[in-house]
Protein backbone atom coordinates (compact mmCIF):
# COMPACT_ATOMS: atom_id res chain seq x y z
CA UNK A 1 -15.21 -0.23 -13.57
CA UNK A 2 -17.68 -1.14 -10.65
CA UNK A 3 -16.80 -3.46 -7.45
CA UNK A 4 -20.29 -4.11 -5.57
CA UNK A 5 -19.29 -5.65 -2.38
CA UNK A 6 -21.51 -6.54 0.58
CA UNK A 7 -21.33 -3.23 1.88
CA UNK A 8 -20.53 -0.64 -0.29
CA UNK A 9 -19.48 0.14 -4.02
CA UNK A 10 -16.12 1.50 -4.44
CA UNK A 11 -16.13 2.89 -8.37
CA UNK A 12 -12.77 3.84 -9.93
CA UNK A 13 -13.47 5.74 -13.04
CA UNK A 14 -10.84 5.14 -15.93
CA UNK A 15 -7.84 7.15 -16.25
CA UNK A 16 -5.22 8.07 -14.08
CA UNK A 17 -6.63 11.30 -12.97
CA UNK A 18 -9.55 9.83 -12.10
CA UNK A 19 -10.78 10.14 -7.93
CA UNK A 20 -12.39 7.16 -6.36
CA UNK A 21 -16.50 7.48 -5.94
CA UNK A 22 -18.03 5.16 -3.35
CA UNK A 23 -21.81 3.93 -4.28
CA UNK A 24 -24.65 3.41 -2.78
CA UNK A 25 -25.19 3.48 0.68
CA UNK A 26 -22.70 5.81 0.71
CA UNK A 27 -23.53 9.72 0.29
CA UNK A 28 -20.64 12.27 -0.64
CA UNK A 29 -21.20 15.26 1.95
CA UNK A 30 -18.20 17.40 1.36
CA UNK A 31 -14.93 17.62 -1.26
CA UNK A 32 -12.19 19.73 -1.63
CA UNK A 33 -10.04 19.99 -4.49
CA UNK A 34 -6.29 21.25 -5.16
CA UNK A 35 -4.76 21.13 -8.60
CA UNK A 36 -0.87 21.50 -6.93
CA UNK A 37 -0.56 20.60 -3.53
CA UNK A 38 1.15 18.09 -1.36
CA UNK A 39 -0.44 15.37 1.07
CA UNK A 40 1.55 13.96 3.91
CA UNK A 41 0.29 10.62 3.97
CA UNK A 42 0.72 8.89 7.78
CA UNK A 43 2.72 5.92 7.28
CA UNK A 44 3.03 4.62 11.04
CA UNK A 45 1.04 5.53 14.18
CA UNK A 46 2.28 8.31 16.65
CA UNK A 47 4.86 8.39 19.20
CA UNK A 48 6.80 10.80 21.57
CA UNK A 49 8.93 11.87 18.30
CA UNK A 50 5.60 12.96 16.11
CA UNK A 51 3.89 11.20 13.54
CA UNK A 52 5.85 9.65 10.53
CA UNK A 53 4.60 10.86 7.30
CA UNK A 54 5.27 10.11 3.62
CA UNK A 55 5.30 13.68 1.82
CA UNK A 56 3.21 13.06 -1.66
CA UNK A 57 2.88 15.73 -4.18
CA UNK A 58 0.21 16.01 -6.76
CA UNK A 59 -3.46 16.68 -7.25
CA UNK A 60 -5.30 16.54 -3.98
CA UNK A 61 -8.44 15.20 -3.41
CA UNK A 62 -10.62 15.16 -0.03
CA UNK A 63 -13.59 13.89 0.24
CA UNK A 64 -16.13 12.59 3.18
CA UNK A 65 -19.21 10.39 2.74
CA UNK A 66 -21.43 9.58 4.96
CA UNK A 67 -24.36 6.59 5.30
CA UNK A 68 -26.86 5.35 7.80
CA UNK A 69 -26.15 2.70 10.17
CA UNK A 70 -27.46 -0.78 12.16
CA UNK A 71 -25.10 -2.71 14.16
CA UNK A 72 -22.23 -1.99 11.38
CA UNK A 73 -18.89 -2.17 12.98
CA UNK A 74 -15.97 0.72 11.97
CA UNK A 75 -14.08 -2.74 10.64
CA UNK A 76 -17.34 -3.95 8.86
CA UNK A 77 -16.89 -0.41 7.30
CA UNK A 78 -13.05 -0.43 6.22
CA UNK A 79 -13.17 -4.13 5.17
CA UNK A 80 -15.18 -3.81 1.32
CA UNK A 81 -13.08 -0.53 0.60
CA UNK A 82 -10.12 -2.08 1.44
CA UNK A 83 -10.37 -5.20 -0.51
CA UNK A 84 -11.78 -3.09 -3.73
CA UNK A 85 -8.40 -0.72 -3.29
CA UNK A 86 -6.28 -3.52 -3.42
CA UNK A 87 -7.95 -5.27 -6.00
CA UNK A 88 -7.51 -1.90 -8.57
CA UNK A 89 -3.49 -2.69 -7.68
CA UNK A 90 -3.16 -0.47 -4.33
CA UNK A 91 -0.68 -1.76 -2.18
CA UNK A 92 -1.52 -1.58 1.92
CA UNK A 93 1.44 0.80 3.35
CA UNK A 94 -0.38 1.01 6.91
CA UNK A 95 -3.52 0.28 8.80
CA UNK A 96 -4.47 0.90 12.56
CA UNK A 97 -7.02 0.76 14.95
CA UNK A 98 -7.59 3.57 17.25
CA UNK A 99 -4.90 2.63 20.26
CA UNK A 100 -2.56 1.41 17.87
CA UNK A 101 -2.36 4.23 15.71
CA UNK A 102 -1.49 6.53 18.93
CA UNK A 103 -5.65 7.32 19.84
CA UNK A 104 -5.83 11.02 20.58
CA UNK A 105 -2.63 12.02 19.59
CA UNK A 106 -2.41 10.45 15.74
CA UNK A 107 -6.13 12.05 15.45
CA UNK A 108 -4.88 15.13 15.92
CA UNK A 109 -1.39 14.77 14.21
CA UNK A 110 -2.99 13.94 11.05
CA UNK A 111 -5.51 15.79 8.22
CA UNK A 112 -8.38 15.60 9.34
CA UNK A 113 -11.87 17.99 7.61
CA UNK A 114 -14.13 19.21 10.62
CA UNK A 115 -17.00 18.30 11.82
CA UNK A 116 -19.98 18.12 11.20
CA UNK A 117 -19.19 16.29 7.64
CA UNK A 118 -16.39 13.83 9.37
CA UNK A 119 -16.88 13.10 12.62
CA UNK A 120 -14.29 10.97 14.14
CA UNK A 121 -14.98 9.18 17.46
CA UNK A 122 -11.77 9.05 19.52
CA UNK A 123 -12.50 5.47 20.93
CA UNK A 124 -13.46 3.79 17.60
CA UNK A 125 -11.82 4.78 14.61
CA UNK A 126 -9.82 3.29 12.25
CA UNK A 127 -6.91 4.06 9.22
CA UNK A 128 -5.72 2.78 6.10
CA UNK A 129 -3.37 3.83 3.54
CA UNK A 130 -2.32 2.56 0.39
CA UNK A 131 -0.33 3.09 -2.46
CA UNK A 132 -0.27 2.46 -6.22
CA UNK A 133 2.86 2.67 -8.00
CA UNK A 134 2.18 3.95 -11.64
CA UNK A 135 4.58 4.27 -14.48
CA UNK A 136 5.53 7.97 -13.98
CA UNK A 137 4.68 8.82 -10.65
CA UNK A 138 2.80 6.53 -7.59
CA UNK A 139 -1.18 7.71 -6.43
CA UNK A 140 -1.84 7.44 -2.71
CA UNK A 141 -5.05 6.93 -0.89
CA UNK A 142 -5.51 7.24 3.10
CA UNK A 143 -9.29 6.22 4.58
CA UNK A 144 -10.04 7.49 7.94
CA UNK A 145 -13.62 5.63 9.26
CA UNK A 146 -15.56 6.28 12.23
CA UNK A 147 -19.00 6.24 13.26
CA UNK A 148 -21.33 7.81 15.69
CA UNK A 149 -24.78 6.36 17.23
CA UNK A 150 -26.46 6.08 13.46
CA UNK A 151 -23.77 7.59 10.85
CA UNK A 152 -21.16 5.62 9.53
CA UNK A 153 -17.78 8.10 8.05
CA UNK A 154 -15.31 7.89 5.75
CA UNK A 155 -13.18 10.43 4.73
CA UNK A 156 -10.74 10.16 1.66
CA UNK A 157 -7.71 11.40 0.85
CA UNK A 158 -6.05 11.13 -2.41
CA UNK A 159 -2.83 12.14 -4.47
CA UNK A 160 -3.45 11.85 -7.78
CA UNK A 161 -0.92 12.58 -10.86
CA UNK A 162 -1.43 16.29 -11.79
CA UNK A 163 -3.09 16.73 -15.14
CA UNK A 164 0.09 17.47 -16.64
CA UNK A 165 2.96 14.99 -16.79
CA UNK A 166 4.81 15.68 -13.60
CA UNK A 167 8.19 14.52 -13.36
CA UNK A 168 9.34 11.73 -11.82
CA UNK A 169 8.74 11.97 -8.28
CA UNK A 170 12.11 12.37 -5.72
CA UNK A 171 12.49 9.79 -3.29
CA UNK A 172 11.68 11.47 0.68
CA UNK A 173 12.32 9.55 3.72
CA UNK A 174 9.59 9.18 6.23
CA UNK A 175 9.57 12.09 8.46
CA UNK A 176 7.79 12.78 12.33
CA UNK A 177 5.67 16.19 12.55
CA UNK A 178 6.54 18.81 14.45
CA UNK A 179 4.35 18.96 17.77
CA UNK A 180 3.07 22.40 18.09
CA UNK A 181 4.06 25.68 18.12
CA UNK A 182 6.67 26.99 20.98
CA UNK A 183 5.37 28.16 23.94
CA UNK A 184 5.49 31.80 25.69
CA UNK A 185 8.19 32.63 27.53
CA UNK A 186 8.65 30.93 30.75
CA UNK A 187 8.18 32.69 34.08
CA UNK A 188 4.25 34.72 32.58
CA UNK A 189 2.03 32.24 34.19
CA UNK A 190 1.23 34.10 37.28
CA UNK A 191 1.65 37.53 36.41
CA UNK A 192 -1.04 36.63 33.39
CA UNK A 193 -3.25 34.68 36.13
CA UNK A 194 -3.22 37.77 38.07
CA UNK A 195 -3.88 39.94 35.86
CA UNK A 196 -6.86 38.47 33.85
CA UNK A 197 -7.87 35.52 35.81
CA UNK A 198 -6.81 32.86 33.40
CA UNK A 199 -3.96 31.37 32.14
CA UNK A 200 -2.69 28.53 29.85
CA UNK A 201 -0.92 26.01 31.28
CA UNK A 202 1.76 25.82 28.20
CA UNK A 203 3.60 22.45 27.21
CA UNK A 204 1.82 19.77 29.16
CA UNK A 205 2.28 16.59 27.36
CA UNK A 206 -0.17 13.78 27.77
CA UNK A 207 0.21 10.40 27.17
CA UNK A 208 -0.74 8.76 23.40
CA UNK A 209 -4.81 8.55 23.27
CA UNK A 210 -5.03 9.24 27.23
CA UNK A 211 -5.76 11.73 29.77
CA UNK A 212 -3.10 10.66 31.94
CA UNK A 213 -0.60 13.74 32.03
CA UNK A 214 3.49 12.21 31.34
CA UNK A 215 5.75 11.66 33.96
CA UNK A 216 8.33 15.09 33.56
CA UNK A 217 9.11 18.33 34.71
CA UNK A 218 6.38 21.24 34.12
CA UNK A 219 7.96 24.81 35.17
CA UNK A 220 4.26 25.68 34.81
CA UNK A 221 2.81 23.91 37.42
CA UNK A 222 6.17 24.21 39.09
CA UNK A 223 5.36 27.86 39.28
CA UNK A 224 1.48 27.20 40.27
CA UNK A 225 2.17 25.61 42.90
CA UNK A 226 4.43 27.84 44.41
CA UNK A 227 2.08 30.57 44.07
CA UNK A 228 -0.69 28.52 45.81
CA UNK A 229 1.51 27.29 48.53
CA UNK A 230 2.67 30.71 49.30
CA UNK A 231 -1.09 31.61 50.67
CA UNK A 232 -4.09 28.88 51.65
CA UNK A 233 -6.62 31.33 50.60
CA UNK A 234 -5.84 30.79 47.05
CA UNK A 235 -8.53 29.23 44.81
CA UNK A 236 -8.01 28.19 41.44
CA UNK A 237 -9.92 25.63 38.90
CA UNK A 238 -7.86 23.53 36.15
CA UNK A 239 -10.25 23.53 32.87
CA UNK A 240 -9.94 20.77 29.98
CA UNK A 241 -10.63 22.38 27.00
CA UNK A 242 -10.92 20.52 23.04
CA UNK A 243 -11.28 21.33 19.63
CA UNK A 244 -14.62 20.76 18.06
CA UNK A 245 -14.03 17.36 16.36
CA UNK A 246 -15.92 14.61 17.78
CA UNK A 247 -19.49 14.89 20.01
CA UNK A 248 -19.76 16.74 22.75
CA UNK A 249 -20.38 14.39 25.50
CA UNK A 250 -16.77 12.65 24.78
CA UNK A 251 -15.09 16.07 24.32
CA UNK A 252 -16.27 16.90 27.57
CA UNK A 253 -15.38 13.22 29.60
CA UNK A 254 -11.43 13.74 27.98
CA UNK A 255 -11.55 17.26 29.20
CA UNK A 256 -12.17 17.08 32.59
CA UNK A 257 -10.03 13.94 32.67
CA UNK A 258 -7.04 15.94 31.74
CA UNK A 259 -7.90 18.32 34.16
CA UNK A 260 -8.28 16.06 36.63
CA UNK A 261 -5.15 14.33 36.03
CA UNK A 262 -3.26 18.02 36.52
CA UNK A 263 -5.18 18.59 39.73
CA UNK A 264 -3.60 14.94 40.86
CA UNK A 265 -0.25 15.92 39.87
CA UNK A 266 -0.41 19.42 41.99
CA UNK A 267 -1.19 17.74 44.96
CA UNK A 268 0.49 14.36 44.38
CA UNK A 269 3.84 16.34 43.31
CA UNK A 270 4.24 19.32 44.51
CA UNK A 271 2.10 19.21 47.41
CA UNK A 272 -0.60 21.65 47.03
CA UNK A 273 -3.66 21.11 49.45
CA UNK A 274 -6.24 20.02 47.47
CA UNK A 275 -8.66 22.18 48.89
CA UNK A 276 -6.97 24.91 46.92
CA UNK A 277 -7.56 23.29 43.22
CA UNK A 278 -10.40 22.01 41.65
CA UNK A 279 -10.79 20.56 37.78
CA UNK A 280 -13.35 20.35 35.49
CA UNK A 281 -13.65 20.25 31.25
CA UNK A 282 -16.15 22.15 29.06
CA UNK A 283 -15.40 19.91 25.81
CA UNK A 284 -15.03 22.67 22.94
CA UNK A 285 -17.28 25.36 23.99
CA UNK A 286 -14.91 27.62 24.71
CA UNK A 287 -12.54 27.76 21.77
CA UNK A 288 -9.69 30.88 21.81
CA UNK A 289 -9.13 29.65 17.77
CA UNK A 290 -11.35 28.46 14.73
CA UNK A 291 -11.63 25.04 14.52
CA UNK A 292 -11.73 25.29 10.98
CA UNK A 293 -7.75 24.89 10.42
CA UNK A 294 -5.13 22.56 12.12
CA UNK A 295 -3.40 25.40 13.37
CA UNK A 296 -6.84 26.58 15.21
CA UNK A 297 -7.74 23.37 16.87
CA UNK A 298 -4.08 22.75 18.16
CA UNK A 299 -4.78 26.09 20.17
CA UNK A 300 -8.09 25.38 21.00
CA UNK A 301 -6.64 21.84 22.86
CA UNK A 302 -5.75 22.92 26.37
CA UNK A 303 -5.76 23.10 29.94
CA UNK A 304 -6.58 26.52 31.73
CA UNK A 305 -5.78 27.33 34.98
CA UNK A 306 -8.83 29.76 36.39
CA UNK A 307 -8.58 31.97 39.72
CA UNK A 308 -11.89 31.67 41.88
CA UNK A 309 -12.63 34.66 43.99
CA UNK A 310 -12.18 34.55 47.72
């Protein structure tokens, strides 16, 4: 069956293994397929205890498309897909709009394919996820739209029934995602600054979808500052770094804001002269990961601390 609506076609073929195909203008630039897998479908936007997510099991469809663009809005976007899902039966389980689904931090908690196919602009974006309950066993679809200067972006996820009758699916209660990885062991900032002229500065925590750093207690820069304090000579830069989703130009702005907002807290809290520290952001040209997995960009996210000569 076909819906034409005023912007786009959504087409869902017959049958219940069936993915969805958007029509014209739309224009199907990448899709990934797994025959088992699980999806963990966002089901509120992020806080301080992680992102809650609704595991779904099943066949796993990604897909981004991709079309040309005027004045369209990322809500002029969303608006025909939505009302086509929900007129095949989906029911809305939770929609958001950049700030309110937790801005940098949800982008970044979530699945999300790389760029260049989806780009996702971290000041206009949007999400929306739906569910259809089925006889044997519900399908779930999540939309994730954005847009840059001319391209409009979609990318769609899906959990579809396997091909085989799976069995009736086990109830899971909505769960947060665990942050990142643990840190090194504390007490190895200096001695690594010292000894290669760059460090990490491990477990800074900024707030949701800003570059302001949180109001707590960072043995890092605890340790930093003590270090600088203990001779004026010292000379050290604070570097934003990113993963490579997004352009480069707003990669670059968030990094140095970060960095910025570390350099404030050095001299604000713990009394460094500012003389000593300087901050600046380099977007994601200089990754330590791929930015082809999660795992990869999560490293690749950062603030450096770099010792200047003199």
């Amino acid at each position: 069956m076909i819906r034409q609506l005023f912007l786009a076609a959504l087409i869902l073929c017959p049958g219940a293994a069936a993915a969805l195909e958007l029509g014209a203008p739309w224009t199907r630039v990448e899709r990934q397929e797994e025959a088992s897998a699980s999806y963990r479908l966002p089901t509120g936007p992020w806080t301080e205890a992680g992102l809650p997510m609704r595991p779904i099991e099943g066949r796993i469809v990604r897909s981004v498309w991709q079309r040309d663009l005027a004045e369209t809005s990322t809500l002029d976007l969303l608006a025909p897909l939505r009302a086509a899902l929900e007129a095949e039966g989906f029911r809305p389980l939770f929609e958001c709009e950049t700030r309110g689904c937790g801005g940098f931090d949800f982008r970044y908690a979530t699945d999300v394919l790389p760029e260049p196919e989806m780009h996702v602009d971290l000041g206009d974006f949007r999400f929306f996820a739906a569910i259809r309950e089925g006889a044997e066993v519900a399908e779930a679809v999540s939309l994730l739209i954005s847009r840059s200067d001319a391209t409009g972006f979609v990318q769609v996820i899906e959990a579809l029934p396997r091909t085989a009758t799976p069995p009736a699916p086990v109830a899971v209660p909505d769960e947060p995602v665990a942050a990142e990885a643990p840190a090194p062991a504390a007490g190895t900032l200096i001695p690594r600054l010292e000894e290669t002229g760059a460090a990490v500065l491990e477990e800074l925590v900024f707030g949701s979808g800003s570059a302001e750093l949180e109001d707590r207690a960072y043995p890092a820069l605890a340790d930093l500052a003590q270090w600088l304090k203990e001779d004026p000579a010292r000379r050290v830069v604070i570097v934003g770094h990113t993963d490579a989703s997004g352009g480069l130009e707003g990669n670059v702005t968030l990094s140095r804001a970060r960095a910025a907002s570390v350099r404030e807290r050095l001299i604000a809290r713990h009394g460094v002269d500012g003389a000593q520290v300087t901050a600046d952001g380099v977007g994601y040209l200089a990754p330590r990961a791929t930015n082809r997995t999660e795992e990869g960009r999560a490293r690749n996210r950062r603030v450096e601390v770099m010792l200047l000569a003199g």
